[in-house]
Protein backbone atom coordinates (compact mmCIF):
# COMPACT_ATOMS: atom_id res chain seq x y z
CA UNK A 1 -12.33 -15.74 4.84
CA UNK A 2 -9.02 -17.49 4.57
CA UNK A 3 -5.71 -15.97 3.04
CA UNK A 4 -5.99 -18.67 0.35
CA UNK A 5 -9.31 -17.30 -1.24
CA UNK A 6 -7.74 -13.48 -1.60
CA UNK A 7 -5.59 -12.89 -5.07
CA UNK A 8 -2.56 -10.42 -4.60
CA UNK A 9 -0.84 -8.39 -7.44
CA UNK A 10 1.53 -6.13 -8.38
CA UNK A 11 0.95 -2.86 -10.69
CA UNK A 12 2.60 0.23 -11.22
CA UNK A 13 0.98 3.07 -10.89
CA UNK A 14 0.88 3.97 -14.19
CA UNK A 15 -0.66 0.58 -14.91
CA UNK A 16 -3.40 1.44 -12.25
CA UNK A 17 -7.09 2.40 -13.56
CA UNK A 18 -8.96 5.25 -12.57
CA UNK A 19 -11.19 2.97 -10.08
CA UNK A 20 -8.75 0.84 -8.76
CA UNK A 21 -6.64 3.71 -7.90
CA UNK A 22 -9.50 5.20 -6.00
CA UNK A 23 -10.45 1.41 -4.23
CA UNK A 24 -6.79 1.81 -3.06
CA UNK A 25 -7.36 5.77 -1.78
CA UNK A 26 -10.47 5.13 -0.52
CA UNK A 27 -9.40 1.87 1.54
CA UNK A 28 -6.32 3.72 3.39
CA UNK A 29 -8.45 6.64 4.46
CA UNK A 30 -10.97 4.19 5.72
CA UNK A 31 -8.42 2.15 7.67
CA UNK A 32 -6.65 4.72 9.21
CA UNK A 33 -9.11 7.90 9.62
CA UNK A 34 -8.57 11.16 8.49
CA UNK A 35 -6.45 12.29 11.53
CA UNK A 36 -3.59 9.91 10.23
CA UNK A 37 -3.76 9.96 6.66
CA UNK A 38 -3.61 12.74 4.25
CA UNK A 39 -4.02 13.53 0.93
CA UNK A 40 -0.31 14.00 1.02
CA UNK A 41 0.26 11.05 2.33
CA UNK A 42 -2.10 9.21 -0.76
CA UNK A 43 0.83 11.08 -3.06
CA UNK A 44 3.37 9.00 -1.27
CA UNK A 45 2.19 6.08 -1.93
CA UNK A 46 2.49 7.06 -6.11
CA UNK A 47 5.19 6.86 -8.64
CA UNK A 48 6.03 2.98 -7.50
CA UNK A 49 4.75 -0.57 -7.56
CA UNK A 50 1.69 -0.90 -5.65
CA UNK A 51 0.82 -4.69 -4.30
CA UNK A 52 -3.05 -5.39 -3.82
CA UNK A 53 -4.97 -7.53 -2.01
CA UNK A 54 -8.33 -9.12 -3.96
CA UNK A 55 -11.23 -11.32 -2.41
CA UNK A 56 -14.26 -11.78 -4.51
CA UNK A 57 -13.81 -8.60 -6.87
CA UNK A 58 -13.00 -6.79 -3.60
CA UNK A 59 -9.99 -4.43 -2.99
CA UNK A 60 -9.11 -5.77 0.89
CA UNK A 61 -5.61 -4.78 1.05
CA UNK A 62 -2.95 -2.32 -0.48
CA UNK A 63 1.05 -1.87 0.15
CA UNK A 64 3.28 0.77 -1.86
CA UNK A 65 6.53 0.10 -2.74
CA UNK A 66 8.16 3.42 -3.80
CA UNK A 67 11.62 4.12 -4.59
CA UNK A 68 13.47 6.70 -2.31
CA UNK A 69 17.09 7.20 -1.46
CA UNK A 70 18.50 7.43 2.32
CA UNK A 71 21.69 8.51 3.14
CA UNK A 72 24.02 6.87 5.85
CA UNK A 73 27.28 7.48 6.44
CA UNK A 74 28.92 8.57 2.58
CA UNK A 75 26.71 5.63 1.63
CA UNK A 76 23.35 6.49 -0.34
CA UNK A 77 21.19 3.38 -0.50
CA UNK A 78 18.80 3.02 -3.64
CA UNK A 79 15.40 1.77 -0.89
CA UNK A 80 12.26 0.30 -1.53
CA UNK A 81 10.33 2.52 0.94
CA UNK A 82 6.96 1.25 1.57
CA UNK A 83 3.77 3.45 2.13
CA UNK A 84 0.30 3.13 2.68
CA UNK A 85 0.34 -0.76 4.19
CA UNK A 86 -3.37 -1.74 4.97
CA UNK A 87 -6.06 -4.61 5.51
CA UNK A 88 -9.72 -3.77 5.55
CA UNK A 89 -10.22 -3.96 9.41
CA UNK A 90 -13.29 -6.34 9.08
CA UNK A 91 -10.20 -8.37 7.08
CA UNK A 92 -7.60 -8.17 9.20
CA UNK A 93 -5.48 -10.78 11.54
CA UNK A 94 -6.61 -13.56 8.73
CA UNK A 95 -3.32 -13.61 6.58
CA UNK A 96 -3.81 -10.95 4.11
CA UNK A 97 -1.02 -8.71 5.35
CA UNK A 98 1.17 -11.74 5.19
CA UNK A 99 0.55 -12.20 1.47
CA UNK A 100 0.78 -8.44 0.75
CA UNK A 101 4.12 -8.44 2.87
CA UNK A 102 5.49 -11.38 1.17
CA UNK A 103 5.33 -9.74 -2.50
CA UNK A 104 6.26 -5.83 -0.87
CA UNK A 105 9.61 -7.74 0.33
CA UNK A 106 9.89 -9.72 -2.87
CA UNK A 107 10.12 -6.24 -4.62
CA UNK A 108 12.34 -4.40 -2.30
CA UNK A 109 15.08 -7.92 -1.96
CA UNK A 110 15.05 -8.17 -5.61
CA UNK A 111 15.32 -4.28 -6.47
CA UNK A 112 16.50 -2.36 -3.88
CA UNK A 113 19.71 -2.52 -1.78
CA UNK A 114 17.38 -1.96 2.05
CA UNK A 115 14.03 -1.54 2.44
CA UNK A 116 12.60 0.49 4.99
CA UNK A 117 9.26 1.99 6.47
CA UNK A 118 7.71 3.95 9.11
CA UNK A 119 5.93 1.95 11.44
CA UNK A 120 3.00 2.50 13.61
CA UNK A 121 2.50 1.27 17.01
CA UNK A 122 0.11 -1.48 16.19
CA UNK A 123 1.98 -2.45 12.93
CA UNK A 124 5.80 -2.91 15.73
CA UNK A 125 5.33 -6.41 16.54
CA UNK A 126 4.11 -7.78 12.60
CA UNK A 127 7.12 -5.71 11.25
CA UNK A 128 9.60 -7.55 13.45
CA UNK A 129 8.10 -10.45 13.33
CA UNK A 130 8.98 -10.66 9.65
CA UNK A 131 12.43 -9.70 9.89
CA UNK A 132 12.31 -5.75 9.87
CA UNK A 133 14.80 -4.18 12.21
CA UNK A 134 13.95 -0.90 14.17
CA UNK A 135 16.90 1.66 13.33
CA UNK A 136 18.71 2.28 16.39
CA UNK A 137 20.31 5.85 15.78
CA UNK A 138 19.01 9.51 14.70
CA UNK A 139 17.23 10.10 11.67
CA UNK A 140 16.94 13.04 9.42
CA UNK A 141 15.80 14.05 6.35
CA UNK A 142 17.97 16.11 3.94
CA UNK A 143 16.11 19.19 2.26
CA UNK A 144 16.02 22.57 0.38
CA UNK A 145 18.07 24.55 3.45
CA UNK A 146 20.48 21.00 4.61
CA UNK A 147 19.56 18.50 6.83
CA UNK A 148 16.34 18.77 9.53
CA UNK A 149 16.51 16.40 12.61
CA UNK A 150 13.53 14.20 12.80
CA UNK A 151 13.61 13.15 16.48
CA UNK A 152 9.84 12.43 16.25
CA UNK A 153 10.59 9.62 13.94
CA UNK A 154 13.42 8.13 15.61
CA UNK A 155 12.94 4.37 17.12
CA UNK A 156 9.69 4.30 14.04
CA UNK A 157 11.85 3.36 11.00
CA UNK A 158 11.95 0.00 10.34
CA UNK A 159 14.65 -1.62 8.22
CA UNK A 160 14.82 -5.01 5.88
CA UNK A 161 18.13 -5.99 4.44
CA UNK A 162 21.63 -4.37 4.48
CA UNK A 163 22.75 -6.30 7.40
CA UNK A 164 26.28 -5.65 8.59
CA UNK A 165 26.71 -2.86 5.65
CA UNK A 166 25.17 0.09 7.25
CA UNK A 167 26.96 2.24 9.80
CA UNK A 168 24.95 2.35 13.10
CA UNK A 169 27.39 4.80 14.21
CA UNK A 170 26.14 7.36 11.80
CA UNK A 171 22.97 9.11 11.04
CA UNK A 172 19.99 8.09 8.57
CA UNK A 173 19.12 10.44 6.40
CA UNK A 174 16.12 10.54 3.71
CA UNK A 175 15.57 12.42 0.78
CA UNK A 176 12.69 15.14 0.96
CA UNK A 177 9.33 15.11 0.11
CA UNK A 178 6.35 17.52 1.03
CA UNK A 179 4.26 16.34 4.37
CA UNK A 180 5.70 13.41 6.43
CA UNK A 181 9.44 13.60 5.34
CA UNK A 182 9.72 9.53 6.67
């Protein structure tokens, strides 16, 4: 299989039918196990634009872009916030991520002021690769009783865009959500 042979496209969830949208479930939970993803974590990746992967009638790859607002400094940034990024393992390392990154970034340059994401381990070195920037400083996330530290997730949230506008001085906060807060 070569990129050139998959199709990717862009619909929003409310544009998604009832099998597709389960292709798309059923793919993340089979790439990354049930120990890492959650039925709350399947919620994240709703409410947004959802970019998908195609080969021969075949759902191979899936990235969310959602909307979500982070806080930095008095600044709060309007960011594409992408969830659920996946290739079919048997897929993988043959360009299909590429593609799916290409139109995820498309989305967040040409709606969003930053993009950003929480990386895994494996997924470090194709995020920067492409231009994503660790964040260097604390994160948080800002909820029902005021902001909660998220050390966990600190040196894991990856950045795209905003360049010389955010303060690396101050925190980065992002709005809450049930389960993972980043």
């Amino acid at each position: 299989m070569a990129a050139d042979t998959v199709t990717v496209r862009t619909v929003h969830t409310a544009d998604l039918d009832p099998e597709t949208q389960r292709a798309a479930r059923a793919l993340l939970f089979e790439v990354f196990g049930a120990d890492d993803m959650t039925e709350e974590d399947w919620t994240h990746c709703l409410g947004g634009l959802h970019v998908l992967a195609w080969e021969d009638g075949e759902l191979i790859g899936h990235a969310a872009v959602v909307q979500r607002r982070l806080m930095n400094g008095d600044r709060i940034l309007r960011t594409g916030y992408l969830e659920g990024v996946a290739v079919r393992r048997s897929r993988q390392r043959r360009g299909v991520g590429g593609k799916l990154m290409d139109e995820a970034e498309r989305v967040v340059r040409a709606a969003h002021e930053i993009g950003a994401l929480g990386a895994s381990e494996e997924g470090v070195p194709f995020y920067l690769a492409r231009g994503w920037r660790p964040w260097p400083g604390p994160t948080w996330a800002l909820g029902p009783h005021g902001r909660q530290r998220t050390a966990e997730e600190d040196g894991w949230i990856y950045l795209l865009g905003g360049e010389g506008e955010l303060d690396l001085d101050a925190d980065l906060v992002c709005d809450w959500r049930e389960g993972e807060l980043w």
